[in-house]
N, C-alpha and C. Protein backbone atom coordinates (compact mmCIF):
# COMPACT_ATOMS: atom_id res chain seq x y z
N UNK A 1 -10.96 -0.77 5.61
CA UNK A 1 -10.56 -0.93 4.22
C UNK A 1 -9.58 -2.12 4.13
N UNK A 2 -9.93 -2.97 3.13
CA UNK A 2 -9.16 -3.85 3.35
C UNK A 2 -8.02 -3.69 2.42
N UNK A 3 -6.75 -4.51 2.47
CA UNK A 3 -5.51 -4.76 1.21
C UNK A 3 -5.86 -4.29 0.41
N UNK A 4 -6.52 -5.14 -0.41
CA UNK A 4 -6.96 -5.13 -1.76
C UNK A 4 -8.06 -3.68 -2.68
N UNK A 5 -8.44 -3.16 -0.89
CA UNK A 5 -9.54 -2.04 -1.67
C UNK A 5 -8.42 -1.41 -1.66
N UNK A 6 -7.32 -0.84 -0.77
CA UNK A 6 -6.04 -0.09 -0.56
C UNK A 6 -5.22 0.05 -1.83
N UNK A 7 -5.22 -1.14 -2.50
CA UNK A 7 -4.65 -1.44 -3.32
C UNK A 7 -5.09 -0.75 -4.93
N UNK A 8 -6.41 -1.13 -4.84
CA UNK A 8 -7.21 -0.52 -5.93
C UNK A 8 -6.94 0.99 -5.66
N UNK A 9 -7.40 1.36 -4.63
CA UNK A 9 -7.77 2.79 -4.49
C UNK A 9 -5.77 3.34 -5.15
N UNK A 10 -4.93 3.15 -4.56
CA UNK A 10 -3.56 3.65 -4.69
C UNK A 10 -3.51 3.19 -6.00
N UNK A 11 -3.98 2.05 -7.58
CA UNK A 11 -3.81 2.30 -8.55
C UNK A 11 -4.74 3.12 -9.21
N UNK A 12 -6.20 3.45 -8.92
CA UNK A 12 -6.49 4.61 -9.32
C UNK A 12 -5.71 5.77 -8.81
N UNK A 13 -5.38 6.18 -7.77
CA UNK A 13 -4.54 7.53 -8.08
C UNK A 13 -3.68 7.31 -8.86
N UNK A 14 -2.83 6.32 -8.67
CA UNK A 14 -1.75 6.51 -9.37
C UNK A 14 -1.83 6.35 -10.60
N UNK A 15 -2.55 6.03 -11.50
CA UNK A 15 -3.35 6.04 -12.75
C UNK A 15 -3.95 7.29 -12.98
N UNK A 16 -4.54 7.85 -12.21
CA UNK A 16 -5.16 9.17 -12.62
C UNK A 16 -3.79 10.19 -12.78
N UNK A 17 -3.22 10.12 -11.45
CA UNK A 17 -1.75 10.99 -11.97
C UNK A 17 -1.05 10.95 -12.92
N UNK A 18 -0.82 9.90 -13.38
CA UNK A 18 0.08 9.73 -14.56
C UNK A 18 -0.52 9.83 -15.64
N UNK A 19 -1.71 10.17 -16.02
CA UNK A 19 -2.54 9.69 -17.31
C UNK A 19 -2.84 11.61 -17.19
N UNK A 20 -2.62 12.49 -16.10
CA UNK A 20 -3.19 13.52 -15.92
C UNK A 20 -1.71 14.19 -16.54
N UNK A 21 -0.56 13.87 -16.16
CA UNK A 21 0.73 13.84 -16.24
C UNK A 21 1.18 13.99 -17.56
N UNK A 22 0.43 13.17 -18.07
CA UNK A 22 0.96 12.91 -19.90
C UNK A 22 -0.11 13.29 -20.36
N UNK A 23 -0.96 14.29 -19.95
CA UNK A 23 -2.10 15.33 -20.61
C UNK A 23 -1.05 16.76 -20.48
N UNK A 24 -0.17 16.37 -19.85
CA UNK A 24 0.41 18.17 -19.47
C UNK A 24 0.59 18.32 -18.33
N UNK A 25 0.04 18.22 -17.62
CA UNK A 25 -0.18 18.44 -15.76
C UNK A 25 0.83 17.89 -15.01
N UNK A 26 1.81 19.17 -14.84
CA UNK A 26 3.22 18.57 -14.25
C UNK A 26 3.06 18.63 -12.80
N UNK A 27 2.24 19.71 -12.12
CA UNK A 27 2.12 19.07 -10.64
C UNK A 27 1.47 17.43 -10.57
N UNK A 28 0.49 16.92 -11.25
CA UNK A 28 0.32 15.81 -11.15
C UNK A 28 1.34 14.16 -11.88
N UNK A 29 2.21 14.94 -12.32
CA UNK A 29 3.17 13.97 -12.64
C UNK A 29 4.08 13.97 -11.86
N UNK A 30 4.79 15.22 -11.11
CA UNK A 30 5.32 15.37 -10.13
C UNK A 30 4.84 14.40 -8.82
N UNK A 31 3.63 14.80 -8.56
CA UNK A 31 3.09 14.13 -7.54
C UNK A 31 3.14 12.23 -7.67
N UNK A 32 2.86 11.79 -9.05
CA UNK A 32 2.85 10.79 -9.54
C UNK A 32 4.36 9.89 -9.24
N UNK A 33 5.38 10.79 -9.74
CA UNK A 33 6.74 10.40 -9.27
C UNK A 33 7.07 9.82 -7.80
N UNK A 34 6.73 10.84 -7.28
CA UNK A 34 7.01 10.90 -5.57
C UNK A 34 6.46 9.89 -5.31
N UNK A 35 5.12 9.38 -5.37
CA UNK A 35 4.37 8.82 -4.90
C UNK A 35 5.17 7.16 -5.28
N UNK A 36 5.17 7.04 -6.43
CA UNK A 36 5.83 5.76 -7.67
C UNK A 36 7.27 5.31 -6.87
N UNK A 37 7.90 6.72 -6.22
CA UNK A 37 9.24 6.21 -5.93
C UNK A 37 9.08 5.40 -4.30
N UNK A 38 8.20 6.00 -3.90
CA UNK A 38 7.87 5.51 -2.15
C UNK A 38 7.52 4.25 -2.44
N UNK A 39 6.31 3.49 -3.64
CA UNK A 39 6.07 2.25 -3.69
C UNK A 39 7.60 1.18 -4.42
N UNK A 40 8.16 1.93 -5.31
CA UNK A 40 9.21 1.40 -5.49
C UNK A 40 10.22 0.94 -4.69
N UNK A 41 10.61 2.08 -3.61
CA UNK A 41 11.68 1.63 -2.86
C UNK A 41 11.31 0.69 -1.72
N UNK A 42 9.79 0.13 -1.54
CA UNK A 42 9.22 -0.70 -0.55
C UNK A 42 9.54 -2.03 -1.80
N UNK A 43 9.20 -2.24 -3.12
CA UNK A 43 9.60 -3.09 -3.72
C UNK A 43 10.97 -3.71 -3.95
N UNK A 44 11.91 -3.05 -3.82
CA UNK A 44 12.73 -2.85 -3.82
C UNK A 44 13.52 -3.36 -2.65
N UNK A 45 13.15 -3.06 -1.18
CA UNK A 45 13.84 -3.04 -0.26
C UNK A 45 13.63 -4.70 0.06
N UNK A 46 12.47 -4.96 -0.44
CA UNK A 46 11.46 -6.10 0.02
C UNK A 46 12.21 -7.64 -0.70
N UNK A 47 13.11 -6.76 -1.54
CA UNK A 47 13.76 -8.03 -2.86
C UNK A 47 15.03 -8.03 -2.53
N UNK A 48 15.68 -6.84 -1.61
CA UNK A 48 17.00 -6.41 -2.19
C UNK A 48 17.64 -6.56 -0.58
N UNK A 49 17.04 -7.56 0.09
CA UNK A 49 17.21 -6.81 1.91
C UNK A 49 18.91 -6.94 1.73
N UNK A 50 19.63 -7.88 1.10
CA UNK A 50 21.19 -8.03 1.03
C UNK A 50 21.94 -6.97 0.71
N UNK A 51 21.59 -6.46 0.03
CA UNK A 51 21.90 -5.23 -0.69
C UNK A 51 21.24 -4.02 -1.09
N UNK A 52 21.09 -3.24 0.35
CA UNK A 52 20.58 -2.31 0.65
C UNK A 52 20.91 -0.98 -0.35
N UNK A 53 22.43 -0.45 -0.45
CA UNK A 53 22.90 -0.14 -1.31
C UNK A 53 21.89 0.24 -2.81
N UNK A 54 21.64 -0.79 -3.30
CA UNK A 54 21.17 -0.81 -4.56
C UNK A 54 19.53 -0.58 -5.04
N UNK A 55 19.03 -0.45 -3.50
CA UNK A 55 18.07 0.14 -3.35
C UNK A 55 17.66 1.34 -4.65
N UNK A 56 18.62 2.63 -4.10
CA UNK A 56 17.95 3.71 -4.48
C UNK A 56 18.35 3.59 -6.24
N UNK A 57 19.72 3.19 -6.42
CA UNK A 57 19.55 3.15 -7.84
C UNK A 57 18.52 2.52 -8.32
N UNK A 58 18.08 1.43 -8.11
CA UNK A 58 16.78 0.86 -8.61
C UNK A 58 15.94 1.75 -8.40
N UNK A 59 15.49 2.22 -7.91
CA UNK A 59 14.29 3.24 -8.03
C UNK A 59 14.32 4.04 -9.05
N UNK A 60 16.06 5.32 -9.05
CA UNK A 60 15.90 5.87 -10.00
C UNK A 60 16.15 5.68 -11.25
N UNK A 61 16.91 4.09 -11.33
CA UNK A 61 16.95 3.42 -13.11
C UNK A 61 14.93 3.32 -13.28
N UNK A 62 14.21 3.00 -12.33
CA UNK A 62 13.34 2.42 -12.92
C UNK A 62 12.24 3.83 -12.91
N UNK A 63 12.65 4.96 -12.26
CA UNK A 63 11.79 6.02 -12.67
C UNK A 63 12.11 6.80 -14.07
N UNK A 64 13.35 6.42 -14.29
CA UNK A 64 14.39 7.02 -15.46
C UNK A 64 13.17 6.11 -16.74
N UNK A 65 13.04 4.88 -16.67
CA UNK A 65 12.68 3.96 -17.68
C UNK A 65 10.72 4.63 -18.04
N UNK A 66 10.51 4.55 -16.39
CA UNK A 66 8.90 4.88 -16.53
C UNK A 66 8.60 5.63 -17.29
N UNK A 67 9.85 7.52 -17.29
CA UNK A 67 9.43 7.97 -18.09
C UNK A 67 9.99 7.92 -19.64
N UNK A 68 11.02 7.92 -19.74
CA UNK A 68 11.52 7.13 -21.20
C UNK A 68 10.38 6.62 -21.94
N UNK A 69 9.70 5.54 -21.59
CA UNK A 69 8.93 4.96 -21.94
C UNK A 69 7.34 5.09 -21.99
N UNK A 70 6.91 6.16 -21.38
CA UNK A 70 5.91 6.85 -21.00
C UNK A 70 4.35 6.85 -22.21
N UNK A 71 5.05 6.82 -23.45
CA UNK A 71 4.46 6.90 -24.51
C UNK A 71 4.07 5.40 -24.99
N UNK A 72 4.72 4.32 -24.43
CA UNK A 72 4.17 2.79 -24.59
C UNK A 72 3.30 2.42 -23.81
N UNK A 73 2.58 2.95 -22.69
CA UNK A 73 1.48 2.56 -21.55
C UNK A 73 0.11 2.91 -22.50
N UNK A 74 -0.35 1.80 -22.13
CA UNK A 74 -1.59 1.58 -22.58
C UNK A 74 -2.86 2.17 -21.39
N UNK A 75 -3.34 3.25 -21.98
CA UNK A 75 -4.80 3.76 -20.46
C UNK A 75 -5.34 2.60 -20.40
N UNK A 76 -5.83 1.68 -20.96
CA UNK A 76 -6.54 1.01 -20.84
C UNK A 76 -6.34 -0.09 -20.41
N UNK A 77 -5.27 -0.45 -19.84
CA UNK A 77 -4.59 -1.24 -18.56
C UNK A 77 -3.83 -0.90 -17.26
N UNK A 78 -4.07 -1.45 -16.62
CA UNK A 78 -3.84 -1.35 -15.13
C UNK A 78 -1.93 -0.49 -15.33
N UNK A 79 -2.02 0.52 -14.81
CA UNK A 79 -0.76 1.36 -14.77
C UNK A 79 0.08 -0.01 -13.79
N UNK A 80 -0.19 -0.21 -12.54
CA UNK A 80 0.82 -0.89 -11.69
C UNK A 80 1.68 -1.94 -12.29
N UNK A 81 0.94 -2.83 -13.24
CA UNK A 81 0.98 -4.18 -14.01
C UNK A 81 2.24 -3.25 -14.89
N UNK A 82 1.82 -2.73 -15.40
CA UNK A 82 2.72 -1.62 -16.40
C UNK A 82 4.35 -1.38 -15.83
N UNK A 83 4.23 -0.77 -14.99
CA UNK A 83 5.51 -0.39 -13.91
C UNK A 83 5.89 -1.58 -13.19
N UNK A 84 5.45 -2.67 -13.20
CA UNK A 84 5.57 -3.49 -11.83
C UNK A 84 6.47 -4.07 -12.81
N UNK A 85 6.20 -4.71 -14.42
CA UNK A 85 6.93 -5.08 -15.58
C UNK A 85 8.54 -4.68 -15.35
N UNK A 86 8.48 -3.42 -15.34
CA UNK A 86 9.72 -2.40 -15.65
C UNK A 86 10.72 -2.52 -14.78
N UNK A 87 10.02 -2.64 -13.29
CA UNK A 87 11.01 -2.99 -12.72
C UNK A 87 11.32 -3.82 -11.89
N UNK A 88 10.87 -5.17 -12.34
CA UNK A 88 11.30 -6.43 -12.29
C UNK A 88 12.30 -6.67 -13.46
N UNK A 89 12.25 -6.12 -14.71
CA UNK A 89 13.39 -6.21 -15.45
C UNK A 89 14.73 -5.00 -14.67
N UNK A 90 14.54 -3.75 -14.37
CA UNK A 90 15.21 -3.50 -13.87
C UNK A 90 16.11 -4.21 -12.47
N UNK A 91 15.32 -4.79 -11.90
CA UNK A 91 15.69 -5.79 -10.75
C UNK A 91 16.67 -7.16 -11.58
N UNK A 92 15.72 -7.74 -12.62
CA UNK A 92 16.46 -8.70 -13.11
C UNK A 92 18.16 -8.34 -13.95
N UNK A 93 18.07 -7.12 -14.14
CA UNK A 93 19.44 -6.30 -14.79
C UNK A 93 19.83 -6.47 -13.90
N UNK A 94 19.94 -6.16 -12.44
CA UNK A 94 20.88 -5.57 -11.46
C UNK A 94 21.35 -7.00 -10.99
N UNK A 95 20.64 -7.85 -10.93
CA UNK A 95 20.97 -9.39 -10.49
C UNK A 95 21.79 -9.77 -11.69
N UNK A 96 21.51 -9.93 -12.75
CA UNK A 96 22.25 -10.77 -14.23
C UNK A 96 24.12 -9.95 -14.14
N UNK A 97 24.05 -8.34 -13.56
CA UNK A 97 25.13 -7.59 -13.55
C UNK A 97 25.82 -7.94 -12.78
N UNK A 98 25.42 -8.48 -11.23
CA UNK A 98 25.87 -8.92 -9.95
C UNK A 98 26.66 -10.50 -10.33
N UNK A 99 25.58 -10.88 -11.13
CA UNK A 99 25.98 -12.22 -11.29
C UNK A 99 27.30 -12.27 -12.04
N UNK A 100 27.22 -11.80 -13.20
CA UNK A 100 28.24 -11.67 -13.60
C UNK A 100 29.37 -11.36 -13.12
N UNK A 101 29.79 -9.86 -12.58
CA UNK A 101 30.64 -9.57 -11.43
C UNK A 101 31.22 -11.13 -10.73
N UNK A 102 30.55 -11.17 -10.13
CA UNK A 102 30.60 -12.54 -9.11
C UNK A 102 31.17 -13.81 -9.83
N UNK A 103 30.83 -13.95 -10.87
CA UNK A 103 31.37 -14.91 -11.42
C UNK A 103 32.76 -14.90 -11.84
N UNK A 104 33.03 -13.40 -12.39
CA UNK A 104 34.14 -13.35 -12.56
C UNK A 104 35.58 -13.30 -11.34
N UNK A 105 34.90 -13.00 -10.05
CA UNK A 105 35.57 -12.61 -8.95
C UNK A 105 35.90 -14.37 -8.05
N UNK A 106 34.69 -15.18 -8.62
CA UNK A 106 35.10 -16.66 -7.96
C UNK A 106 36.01 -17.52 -8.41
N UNK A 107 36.44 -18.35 -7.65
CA UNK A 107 37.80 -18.85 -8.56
C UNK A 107 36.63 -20.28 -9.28
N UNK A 108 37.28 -20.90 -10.03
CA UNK A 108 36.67 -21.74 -11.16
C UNK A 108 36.90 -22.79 -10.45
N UNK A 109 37.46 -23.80 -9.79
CA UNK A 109 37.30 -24.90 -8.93
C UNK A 109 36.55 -24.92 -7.78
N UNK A 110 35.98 -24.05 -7.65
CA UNK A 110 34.94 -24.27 -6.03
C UNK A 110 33.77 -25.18 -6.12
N UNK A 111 33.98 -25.77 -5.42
CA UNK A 111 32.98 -27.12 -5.44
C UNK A 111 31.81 -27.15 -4.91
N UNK A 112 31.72 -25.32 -4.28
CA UNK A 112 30.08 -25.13 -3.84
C UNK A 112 29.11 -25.06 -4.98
N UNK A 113 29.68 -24.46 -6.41
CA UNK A 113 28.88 -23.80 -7.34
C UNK A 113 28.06 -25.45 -8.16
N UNK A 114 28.81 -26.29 -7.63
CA UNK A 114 27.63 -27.40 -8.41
C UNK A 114 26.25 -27.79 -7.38
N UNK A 115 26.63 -27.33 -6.07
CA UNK A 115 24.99 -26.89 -5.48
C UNK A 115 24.64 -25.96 -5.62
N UNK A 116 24.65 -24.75 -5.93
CA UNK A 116 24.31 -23.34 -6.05
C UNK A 116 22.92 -23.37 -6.72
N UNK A 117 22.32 -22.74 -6.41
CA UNK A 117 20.41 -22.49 -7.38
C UNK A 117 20.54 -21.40 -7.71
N UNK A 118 20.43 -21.27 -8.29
CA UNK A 118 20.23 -19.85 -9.58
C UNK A 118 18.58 -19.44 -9.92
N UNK A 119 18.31 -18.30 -9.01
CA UNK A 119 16.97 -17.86 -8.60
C UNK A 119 17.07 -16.59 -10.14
N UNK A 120 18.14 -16.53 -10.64
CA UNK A 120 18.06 -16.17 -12.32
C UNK A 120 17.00 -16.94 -12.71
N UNK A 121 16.71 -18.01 -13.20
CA UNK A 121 16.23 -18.89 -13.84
C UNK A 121 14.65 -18.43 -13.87
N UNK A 122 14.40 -18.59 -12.61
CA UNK A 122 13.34 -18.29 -11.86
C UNK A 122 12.67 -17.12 -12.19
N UNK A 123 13.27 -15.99 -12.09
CA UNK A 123 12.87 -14.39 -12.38
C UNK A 123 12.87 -14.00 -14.35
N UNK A 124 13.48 -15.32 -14.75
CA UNK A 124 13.61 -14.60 -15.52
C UNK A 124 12.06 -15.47 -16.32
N UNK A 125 11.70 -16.88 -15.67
CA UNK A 125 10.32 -17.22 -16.12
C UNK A 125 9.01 -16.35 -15.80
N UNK A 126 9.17 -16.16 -14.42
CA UNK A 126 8.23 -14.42 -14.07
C UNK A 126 8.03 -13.82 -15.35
N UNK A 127 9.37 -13.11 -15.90
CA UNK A 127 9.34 -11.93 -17.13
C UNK A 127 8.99 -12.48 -18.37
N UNK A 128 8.72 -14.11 -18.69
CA UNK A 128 8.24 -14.36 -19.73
C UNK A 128 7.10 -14.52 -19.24
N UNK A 129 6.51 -15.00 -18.54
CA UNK A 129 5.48 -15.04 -18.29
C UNK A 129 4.21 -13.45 -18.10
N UNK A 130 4.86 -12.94 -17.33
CA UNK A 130 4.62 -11.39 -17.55
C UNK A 130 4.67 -10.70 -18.75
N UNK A 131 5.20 -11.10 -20.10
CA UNK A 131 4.91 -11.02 -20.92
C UNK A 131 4.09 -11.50 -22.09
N UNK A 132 3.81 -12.63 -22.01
CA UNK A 132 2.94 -13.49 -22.26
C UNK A 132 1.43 -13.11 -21.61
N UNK A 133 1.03 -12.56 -20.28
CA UNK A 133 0.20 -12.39 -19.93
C UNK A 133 -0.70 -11.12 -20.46
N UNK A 134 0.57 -9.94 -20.91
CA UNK A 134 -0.21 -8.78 -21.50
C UNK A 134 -0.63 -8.92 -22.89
N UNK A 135 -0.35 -10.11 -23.66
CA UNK A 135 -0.86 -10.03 -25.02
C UNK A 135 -2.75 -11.27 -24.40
N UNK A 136 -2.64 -11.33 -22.96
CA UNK A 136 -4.33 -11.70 -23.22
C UNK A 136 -4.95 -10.31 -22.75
N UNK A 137 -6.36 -10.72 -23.51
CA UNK A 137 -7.59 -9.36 -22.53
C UNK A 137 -7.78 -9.57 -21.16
N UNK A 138 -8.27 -8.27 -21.32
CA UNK A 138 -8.48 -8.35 -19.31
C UNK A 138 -9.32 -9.41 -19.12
N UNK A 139 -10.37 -9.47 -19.68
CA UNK A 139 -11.04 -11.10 -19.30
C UNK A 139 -10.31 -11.85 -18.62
N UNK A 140 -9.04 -12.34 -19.41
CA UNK A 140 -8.50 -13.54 -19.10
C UNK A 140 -7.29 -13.21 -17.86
N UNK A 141 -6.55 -12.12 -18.31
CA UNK A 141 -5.43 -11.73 -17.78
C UNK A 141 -5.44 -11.27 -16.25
N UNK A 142 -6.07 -10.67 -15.95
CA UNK A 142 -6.85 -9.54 -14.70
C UNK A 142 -6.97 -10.87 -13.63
N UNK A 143 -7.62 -11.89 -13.80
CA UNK A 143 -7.90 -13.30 -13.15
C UNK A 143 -6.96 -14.39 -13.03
N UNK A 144 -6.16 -14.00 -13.73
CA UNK A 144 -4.74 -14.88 -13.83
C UNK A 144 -3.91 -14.47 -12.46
N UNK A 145 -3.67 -12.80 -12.99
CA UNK A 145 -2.88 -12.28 -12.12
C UNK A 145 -3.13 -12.50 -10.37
N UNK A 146 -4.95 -12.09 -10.35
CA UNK A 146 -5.57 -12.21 -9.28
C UNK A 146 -5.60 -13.47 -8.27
N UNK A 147 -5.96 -14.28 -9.46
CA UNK A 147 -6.26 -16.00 -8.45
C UNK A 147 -4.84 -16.38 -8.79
N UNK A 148 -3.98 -16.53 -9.68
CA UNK A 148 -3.04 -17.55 -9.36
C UNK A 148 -1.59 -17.12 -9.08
N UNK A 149 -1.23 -15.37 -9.27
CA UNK A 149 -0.10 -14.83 -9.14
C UNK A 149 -0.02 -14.63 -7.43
N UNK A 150 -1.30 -13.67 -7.11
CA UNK A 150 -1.61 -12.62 -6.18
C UNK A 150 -1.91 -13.86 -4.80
N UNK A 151 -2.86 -14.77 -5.51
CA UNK A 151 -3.75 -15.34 -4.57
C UNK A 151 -4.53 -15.41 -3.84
N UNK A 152 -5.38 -14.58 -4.82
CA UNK A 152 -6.97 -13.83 -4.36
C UNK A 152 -7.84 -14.86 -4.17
N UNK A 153 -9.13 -15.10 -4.00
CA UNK A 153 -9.95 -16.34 -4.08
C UNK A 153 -10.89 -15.67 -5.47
N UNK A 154 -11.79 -16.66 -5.71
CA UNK A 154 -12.38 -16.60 -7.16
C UNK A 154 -13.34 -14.79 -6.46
N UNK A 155 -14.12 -14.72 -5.13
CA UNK A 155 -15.09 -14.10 -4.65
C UNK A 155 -14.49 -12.46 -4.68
N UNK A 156 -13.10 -12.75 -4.17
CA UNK A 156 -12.23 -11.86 -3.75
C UNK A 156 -12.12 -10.94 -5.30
N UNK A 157 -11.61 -11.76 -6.84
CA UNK A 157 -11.02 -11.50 -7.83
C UNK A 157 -12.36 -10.87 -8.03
N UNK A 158 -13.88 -11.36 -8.25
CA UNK A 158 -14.62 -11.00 -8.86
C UNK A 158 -14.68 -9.36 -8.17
N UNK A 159 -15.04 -9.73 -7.16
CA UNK A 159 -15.39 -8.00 -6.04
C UNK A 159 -14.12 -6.95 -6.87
N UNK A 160 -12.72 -7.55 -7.22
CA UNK A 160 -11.79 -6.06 -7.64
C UNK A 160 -12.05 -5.90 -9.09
N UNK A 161 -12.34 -7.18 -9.80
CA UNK A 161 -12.61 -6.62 -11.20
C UNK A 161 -13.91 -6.18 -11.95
N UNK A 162 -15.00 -6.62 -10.94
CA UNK A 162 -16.29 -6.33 -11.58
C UNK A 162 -17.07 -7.40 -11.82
N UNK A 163 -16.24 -8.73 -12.36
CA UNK A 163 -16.57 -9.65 -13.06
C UNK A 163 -17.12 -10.50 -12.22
N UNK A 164 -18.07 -11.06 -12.76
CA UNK A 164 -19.03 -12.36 -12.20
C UNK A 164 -17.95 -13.23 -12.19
N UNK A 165 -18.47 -13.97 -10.74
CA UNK A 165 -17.62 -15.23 -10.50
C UNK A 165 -17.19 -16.31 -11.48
N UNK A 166 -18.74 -16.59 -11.92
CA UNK A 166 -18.26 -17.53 -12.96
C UNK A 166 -17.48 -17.02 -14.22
N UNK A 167 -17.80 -15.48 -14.29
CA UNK A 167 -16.49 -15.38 -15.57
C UNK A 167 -15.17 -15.36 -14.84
N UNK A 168 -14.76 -14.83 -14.20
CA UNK A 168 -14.02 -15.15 -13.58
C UNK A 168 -13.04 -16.74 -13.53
N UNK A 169 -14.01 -17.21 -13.03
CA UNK A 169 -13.27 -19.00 -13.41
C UNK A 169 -13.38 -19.08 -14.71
N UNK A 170 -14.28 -18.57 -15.71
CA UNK A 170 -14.23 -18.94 -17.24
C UNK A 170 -12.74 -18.40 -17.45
N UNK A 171 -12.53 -17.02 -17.34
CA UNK A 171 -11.19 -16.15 -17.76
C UNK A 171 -9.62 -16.88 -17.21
N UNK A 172 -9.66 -17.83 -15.89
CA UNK A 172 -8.92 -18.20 -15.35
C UNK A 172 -8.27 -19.53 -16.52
N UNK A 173 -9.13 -20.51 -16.81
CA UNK A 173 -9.19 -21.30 -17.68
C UNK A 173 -8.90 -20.19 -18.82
N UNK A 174 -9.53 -20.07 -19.48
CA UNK A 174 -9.14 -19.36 -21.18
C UNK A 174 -7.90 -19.18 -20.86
N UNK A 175 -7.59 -18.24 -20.09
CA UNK A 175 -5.97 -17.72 -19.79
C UNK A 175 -5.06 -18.51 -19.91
N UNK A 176 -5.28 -19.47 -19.47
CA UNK A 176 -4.13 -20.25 -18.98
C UNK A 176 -4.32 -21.13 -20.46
N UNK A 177 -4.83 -21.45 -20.69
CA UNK A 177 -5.21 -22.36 -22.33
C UNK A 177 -4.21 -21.76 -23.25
N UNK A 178 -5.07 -20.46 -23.41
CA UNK A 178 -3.97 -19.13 -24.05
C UNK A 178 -2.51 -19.43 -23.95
N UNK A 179 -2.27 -19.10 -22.84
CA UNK A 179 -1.01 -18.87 -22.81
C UNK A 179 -0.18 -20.41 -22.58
N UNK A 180 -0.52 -21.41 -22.73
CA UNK A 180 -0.14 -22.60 -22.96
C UNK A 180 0.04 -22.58 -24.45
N UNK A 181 -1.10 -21.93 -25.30
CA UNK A 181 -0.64 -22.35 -26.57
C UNK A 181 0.33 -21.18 -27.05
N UNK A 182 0.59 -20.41 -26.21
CA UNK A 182 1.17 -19.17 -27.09
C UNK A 182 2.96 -20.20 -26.85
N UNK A 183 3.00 -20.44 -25.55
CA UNK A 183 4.20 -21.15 -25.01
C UNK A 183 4.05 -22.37 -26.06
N UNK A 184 3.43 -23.18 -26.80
CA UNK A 184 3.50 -24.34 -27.37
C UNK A 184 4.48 -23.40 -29.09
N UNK A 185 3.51 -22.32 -29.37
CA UNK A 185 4.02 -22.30 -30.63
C UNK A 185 5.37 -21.48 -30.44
N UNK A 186 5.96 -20.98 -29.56
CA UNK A 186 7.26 -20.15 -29.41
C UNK A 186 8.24 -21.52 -28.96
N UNK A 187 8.03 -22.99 -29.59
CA UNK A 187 8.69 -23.62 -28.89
C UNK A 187 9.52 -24.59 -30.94
């Protein structure tokens, strides 16, 4: 089995749990949790190696949010894409909080901070962009994520979504068109 079937297969469960979950079915939301928090804290650990610490709160701010929010998931999109959203903003909170902290704790003449890179900047184009991506259809969106986030090949994207190759490259293009003009008129 390769990554990617691994991959599929663990968002159908975890899609079936949670969608079984918010039918009523608390062993399967239960199960859904557990499962959500094990992939979380690998996300987590994977972003956070400096600050180990902040690990577990991130998990449980971002299981706190999953369900809070429980009633805004759309079935008809990929659950992971859904959660993966949530807590990358949760991640981006815990950094913008740090930052702050930090800023206030440095003294104001240090002459390192005019080299400093601010990987803020960075995360926080991810989250527009990640937002921008869920107002296209899966057509377009699903192939975005695949070939140019993930870095699937066109053969690879078609085999997880269904889609013929050539839509595939059609959806890759539209997408990106899309969301160029959505970025042109928010400007």
């Amino acid at each position: 089995m390769t990554e990617q079937d691994r991959a599929t297969h663990r968002e159908r469960e975890l899609r079936s749990r949670f969608v079984r979950g918010l039918a009523g079915d608390a062993s399967a939301y239960h199960d859904f949790l557990r499962d959500l928090s094990a992939y979380l804290r690998g996300f987590f650990r994977k972003r956070l190696s400096g600050l180990p610490d902040e690990v577990e709160d991130l998990v449980q701010e971002t299981l706190l949010a999953v369900h809070n929010q429980r009633h805004t998931y759309d079935p008809q999109q990929p659950l992971t894409a859904w959660v993966y959203a949530i807590a990358k903003y949760k991640l981006v909170d815990l950094l913008r909080r740090r930052a702050s902290h930090e800023r206030r704790n440095d003294p104001l003449d240090d002459e390192q901070d005019m080299l400093a890179h601010n990987d803020a900047e960075a995360v926080t184009a991810r989250l527009d962009l990640a937002k921008l991506l869920t107002r296209l259809p899966d057509r377009q969106r699903l192939p975005i994520i695949h070939i140019k986030l993930e870095g699937l090949s066109v053969v690879e994207t078609a085999r997880v979504t269904g889609m013929s190759e050539s839509a595939v490259k059609v959806g890759v293009h539209r997408g990106l068109k899309a969301v160029a003009a959505m970025i042109r008129t928010r400007r």
